[in-house]
PDB file of N, CA and C in Angstrom:
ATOM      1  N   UNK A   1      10.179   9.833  -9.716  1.00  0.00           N
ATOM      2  CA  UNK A   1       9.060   9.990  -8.820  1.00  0.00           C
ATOM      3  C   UNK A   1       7.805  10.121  -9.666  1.00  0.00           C
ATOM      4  N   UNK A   2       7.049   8.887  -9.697  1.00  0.00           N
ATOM      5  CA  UNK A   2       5.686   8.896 -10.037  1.00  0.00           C
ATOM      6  C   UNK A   2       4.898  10.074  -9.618  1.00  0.00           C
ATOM      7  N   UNK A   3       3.491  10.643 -10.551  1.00  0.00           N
ATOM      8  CA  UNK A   3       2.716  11.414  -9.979  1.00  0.00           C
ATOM      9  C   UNK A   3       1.624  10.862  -9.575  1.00  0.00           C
ATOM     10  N   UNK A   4       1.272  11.329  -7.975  1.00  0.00           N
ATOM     11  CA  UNK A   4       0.103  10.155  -7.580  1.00  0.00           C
ATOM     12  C   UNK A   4      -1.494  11.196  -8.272  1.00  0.00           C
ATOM     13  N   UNK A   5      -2.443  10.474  -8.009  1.00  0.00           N
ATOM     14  CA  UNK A   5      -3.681  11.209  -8.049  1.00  0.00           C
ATOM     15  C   UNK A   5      -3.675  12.272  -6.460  1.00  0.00           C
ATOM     16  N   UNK A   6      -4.136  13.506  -6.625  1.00  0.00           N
ATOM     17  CA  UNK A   6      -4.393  14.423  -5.622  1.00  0.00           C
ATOM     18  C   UNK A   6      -5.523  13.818  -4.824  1.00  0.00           C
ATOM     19  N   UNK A   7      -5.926  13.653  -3.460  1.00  0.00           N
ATOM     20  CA  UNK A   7      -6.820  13.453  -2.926  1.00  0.00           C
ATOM     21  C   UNK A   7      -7.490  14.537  -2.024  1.00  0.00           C
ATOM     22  N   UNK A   8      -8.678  15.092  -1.717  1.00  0.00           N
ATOM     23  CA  UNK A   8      -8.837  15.982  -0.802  1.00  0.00           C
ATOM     24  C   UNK A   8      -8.664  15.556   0.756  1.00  0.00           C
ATOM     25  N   UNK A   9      -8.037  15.253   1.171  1.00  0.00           N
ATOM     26  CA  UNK A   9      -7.421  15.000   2.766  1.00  0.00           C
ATOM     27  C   UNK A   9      -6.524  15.669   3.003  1.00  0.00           C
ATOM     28  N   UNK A  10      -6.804  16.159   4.123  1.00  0.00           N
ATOM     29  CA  UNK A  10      -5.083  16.492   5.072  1.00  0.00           C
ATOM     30  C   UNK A  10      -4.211  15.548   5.615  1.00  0.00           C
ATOM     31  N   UNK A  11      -3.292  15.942   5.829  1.00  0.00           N
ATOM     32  CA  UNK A  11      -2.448  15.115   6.878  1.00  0.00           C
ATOM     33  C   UNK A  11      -1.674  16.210   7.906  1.00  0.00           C
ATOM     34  N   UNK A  12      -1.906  16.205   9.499  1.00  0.00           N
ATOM     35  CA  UNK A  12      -1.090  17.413   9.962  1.00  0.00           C
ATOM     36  C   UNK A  12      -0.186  16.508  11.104  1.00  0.00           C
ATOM     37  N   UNK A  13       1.077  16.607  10.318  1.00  0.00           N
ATOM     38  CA  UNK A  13       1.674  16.346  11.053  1.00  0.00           C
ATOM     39  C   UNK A  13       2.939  17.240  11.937  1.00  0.00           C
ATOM     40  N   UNK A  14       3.884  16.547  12.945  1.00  0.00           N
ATOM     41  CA  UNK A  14       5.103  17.613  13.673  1.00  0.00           C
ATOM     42  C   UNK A  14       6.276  17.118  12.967  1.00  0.00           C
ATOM     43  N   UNK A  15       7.051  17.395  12.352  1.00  0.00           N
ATOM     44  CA  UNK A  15       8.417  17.066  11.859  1.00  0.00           C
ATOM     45  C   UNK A  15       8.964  16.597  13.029  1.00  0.00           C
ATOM     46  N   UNK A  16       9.458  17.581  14.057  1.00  0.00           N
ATOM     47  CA  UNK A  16       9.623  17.255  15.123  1.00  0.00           C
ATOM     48  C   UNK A  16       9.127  16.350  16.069  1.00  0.00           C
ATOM     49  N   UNK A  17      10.010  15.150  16.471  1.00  0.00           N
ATOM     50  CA  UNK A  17       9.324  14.440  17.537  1.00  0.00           C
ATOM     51  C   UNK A  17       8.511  12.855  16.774  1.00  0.00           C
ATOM     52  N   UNK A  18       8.164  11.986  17.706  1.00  0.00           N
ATOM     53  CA  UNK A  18       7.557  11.258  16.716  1.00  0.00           C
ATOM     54  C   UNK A  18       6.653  10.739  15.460  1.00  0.00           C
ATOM     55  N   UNK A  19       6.062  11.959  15.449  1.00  0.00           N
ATOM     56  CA  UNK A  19       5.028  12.099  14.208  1.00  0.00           C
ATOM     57  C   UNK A  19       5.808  12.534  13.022  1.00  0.00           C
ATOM     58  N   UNK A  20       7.126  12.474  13.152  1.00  0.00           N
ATOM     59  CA  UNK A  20       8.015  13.191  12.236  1.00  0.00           C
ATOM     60  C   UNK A  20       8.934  11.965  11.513  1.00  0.00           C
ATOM     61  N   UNK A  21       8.363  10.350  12.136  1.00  0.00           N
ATOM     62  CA  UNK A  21       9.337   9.690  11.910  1.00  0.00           C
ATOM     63  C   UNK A  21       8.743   8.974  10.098  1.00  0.00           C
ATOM     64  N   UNK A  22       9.336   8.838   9.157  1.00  0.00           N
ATOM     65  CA  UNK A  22       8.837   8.552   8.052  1.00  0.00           C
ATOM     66  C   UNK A  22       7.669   7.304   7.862  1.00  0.00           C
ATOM     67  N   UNK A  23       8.500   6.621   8.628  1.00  0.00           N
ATOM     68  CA  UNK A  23       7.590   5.049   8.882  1.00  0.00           C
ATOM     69  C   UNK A  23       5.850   5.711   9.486  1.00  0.00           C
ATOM     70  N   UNK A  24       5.792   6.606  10.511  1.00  0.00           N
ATOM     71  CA  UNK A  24       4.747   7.106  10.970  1.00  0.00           C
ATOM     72  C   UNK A  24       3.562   8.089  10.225  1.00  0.00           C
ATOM     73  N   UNK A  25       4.652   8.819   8.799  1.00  0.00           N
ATOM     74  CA  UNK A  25       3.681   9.484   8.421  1.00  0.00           C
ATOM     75  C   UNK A  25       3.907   8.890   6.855  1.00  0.00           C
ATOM     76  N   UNK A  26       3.956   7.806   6.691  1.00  0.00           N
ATOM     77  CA  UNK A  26       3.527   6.968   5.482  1.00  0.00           C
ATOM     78  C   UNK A  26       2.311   6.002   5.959  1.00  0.00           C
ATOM     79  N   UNK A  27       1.935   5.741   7.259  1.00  0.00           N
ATOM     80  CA  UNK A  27       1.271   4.784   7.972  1.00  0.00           C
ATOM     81  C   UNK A  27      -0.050   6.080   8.178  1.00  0.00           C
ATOM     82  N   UNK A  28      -0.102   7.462   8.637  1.00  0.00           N
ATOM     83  CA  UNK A  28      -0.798   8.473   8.250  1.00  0.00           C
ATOM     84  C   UNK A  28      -1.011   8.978   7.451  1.00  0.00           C
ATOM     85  N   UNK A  29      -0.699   9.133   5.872  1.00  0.00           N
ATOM     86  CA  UNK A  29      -0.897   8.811   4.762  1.00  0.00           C
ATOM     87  C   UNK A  29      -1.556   7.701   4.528  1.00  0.00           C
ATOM     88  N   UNK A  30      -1.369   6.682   4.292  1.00  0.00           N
ATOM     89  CA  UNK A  30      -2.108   5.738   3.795  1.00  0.00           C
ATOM     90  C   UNK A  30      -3.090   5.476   4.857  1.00  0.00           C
ATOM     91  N   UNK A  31      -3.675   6.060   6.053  1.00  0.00           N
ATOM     92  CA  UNK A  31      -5.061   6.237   6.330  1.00  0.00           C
ATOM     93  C   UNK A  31      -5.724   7.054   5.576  1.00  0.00           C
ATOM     94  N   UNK A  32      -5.077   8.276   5.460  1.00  0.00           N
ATOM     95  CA  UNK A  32      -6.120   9.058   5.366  1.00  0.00           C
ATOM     96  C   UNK A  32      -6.365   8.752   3.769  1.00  0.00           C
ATOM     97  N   UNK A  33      -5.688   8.107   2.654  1.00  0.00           N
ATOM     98  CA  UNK A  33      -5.696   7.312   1.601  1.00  0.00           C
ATOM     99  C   UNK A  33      -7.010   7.098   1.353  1.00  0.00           C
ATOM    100  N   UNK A  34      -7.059   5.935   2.175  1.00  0.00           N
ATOM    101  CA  UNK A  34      -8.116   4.971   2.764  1.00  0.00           C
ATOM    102  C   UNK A  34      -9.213   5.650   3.126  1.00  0.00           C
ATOM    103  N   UNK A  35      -9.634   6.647   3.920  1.00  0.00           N
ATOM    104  CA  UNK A  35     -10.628   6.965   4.584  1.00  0.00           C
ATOM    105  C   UNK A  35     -11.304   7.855   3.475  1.00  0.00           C
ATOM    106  N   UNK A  36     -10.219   8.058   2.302  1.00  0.00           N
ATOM    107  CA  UNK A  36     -10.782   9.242   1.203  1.00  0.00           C
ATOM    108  C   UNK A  36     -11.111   8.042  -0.049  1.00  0.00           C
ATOM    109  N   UNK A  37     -10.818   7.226   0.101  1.00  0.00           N
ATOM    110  CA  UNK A  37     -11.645   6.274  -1.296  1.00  0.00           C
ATOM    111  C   UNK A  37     -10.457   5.862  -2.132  1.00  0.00           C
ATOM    112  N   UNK A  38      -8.923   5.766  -1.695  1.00  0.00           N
ATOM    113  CA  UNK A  38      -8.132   5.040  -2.337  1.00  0.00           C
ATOM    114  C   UNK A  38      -8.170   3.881  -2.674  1.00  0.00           C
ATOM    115  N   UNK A  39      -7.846   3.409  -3.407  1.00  0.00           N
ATOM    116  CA  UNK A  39      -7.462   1.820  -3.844  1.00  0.00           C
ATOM    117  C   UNK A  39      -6.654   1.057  -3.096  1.00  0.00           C
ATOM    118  N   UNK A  40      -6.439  -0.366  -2.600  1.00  0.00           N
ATOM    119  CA  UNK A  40      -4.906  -0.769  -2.112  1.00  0.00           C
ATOM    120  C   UNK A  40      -4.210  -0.818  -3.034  1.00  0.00           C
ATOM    121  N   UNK A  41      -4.332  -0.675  -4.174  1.00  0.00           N
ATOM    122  CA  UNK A  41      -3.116  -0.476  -5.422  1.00  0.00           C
ATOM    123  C   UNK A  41      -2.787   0.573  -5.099  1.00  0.00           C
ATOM    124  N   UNK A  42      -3.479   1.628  -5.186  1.00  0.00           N
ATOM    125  CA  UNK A  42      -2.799   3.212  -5.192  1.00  0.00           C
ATOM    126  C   UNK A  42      -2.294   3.747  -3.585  1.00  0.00           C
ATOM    127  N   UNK A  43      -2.675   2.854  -2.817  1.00  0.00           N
ATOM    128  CA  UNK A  43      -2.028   2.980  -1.592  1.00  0.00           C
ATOM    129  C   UNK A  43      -0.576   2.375  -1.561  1.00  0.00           C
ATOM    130  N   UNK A  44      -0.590   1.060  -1.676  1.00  0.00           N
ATOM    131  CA  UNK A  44       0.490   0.719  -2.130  1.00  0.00           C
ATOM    132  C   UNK A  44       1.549   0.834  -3.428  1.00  0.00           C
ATOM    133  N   UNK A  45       1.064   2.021  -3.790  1.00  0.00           N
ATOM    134  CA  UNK A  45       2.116   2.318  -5.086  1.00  0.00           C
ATOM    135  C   UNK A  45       2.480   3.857  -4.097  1.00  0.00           C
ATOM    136  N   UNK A  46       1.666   4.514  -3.859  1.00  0.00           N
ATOM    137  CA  UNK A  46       1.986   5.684  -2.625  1.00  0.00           C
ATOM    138  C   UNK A  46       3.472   5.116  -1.923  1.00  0.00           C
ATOM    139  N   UNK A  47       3.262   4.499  -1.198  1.00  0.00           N
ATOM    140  CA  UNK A  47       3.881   3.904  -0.178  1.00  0.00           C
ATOM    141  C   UNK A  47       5.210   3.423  -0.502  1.00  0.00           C
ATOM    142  N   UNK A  48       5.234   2.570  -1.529  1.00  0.00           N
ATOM    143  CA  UNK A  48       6.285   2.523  -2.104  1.00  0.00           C
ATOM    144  C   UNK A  48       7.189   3.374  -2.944  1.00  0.00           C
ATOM    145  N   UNK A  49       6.537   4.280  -3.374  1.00  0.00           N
ATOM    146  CA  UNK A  49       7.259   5.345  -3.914  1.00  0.00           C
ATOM    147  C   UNK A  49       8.022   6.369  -2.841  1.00  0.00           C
ATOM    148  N   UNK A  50       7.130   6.764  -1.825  1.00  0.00           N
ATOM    149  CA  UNK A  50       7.373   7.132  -0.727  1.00  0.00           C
ATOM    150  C   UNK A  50       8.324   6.689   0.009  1.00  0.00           C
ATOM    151  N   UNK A  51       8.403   5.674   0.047  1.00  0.00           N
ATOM    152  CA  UNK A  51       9.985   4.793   0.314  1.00  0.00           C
ATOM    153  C   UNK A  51      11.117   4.639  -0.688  1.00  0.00           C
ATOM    154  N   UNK A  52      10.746   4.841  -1.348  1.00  0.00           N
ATOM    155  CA  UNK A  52      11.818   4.041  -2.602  1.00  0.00           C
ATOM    156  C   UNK A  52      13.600   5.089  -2.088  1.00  0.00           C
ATOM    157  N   UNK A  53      13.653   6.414  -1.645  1.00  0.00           N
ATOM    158  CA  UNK A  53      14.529   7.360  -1.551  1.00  0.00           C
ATOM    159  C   UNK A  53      14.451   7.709   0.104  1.00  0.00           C
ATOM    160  N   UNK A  54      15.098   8.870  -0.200  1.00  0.00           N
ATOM    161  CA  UNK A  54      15.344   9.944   1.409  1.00  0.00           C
ATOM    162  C   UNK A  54      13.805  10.398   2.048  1.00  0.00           C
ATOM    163  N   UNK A  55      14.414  10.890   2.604  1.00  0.00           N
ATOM    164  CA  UNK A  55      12.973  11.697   3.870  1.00  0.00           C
ATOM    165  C   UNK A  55      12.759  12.526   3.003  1.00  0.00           C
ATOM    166  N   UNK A  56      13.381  13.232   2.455  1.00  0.00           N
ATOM    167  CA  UNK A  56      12.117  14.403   1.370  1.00  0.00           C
ATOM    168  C   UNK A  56      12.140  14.308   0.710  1.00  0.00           C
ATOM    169  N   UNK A  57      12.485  12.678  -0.275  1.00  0.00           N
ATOM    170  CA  UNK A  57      11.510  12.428  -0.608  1.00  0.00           C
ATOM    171  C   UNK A  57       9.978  11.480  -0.671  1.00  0.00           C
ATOM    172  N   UNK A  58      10.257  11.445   0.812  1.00  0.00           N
ATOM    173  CA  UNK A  58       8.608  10.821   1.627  1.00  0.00           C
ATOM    174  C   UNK A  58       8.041  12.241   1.309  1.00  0.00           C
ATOM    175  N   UNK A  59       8.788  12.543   1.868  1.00  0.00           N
ATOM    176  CA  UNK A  59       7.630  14.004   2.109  1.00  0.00           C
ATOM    177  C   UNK A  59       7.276  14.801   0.705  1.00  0.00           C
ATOM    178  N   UNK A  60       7.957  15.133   0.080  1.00  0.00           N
ATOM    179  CA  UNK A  60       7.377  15.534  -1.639  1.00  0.00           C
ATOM    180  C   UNK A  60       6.670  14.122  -2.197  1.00  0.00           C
ATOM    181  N   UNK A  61       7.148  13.105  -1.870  1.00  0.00           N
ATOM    182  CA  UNK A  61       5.689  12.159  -2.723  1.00  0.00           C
ATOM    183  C   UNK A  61       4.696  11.927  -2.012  1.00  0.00           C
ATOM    184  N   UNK A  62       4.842  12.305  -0.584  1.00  0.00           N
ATOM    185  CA  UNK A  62       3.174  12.757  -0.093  1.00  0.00           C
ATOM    186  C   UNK A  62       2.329  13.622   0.017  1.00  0.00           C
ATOM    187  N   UNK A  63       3.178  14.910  -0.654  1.00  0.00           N
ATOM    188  CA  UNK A  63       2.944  16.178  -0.608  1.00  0.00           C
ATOM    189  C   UNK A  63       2.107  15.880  -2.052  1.00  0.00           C
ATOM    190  N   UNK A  64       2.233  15.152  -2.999  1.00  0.00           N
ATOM    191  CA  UNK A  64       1.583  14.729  -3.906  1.00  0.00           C
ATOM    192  C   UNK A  64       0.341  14.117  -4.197  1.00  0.00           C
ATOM    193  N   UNK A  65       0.506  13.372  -3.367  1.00  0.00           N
ATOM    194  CA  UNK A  65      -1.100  12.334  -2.931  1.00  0.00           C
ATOM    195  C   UNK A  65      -2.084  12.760  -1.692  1.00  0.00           C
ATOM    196  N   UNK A  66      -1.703  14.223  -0.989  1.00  0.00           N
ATOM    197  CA  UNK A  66      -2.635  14.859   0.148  1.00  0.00           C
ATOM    198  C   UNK A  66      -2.376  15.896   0.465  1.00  0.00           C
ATOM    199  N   UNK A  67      -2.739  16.751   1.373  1.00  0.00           N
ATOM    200  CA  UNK A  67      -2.563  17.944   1.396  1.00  0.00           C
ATOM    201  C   UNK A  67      -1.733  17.868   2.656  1.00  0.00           C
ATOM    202  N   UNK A  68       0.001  17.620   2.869  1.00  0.00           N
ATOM    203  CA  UNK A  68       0.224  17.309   3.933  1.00  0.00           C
ATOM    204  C   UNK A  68       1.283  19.160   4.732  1.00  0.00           C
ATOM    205  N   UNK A  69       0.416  18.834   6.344  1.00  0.00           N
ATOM    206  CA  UNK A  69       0.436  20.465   6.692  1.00  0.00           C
ATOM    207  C   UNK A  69       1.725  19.680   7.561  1.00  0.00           C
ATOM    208  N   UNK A  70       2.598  20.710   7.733  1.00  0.00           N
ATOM    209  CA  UNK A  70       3.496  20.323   9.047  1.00  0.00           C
ATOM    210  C   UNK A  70       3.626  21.685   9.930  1.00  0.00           C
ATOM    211  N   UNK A  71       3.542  21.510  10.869  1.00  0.00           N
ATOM    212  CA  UNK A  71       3.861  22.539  12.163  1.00  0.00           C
ATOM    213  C   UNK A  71       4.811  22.015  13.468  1.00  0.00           C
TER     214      UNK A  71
END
């Protein structure tokens, strides 16, 4: 697992329910990426790393690249 650059964004998402589904909060990630001055390289190296394994580890390599809250 690559280390991404930290960005100041949140991401708040529900584990529970559809905002919980990986596909959904890699697609919310790489907005808020975007809206903070990412690259499409570094979005797409996010993204793919983020995929490359299991659900946590979507969630620890996005926990890497944003400040992601879950409730």
């Amino acid at each position: 697992m690559g280390l991404g650059p930290k960005y100041e964004t949140t991401v708040v998402i529900q584990l529970k329910g559809p905002s919980g589904n990986g596909i959904v909060i890699v697609g919310l990630v790489e907005g808020a990426l975007r809206s903070a001055g990412a690259s499409n390289d570094e979005i797409a190296t996010y993204a793919r790393d983020a995929m490359s394994e299991d659900y946590d580890h979507l969630l620890a390599v996005s926990r890497q690249w944003v400040d992601l809250v879950t409730v």
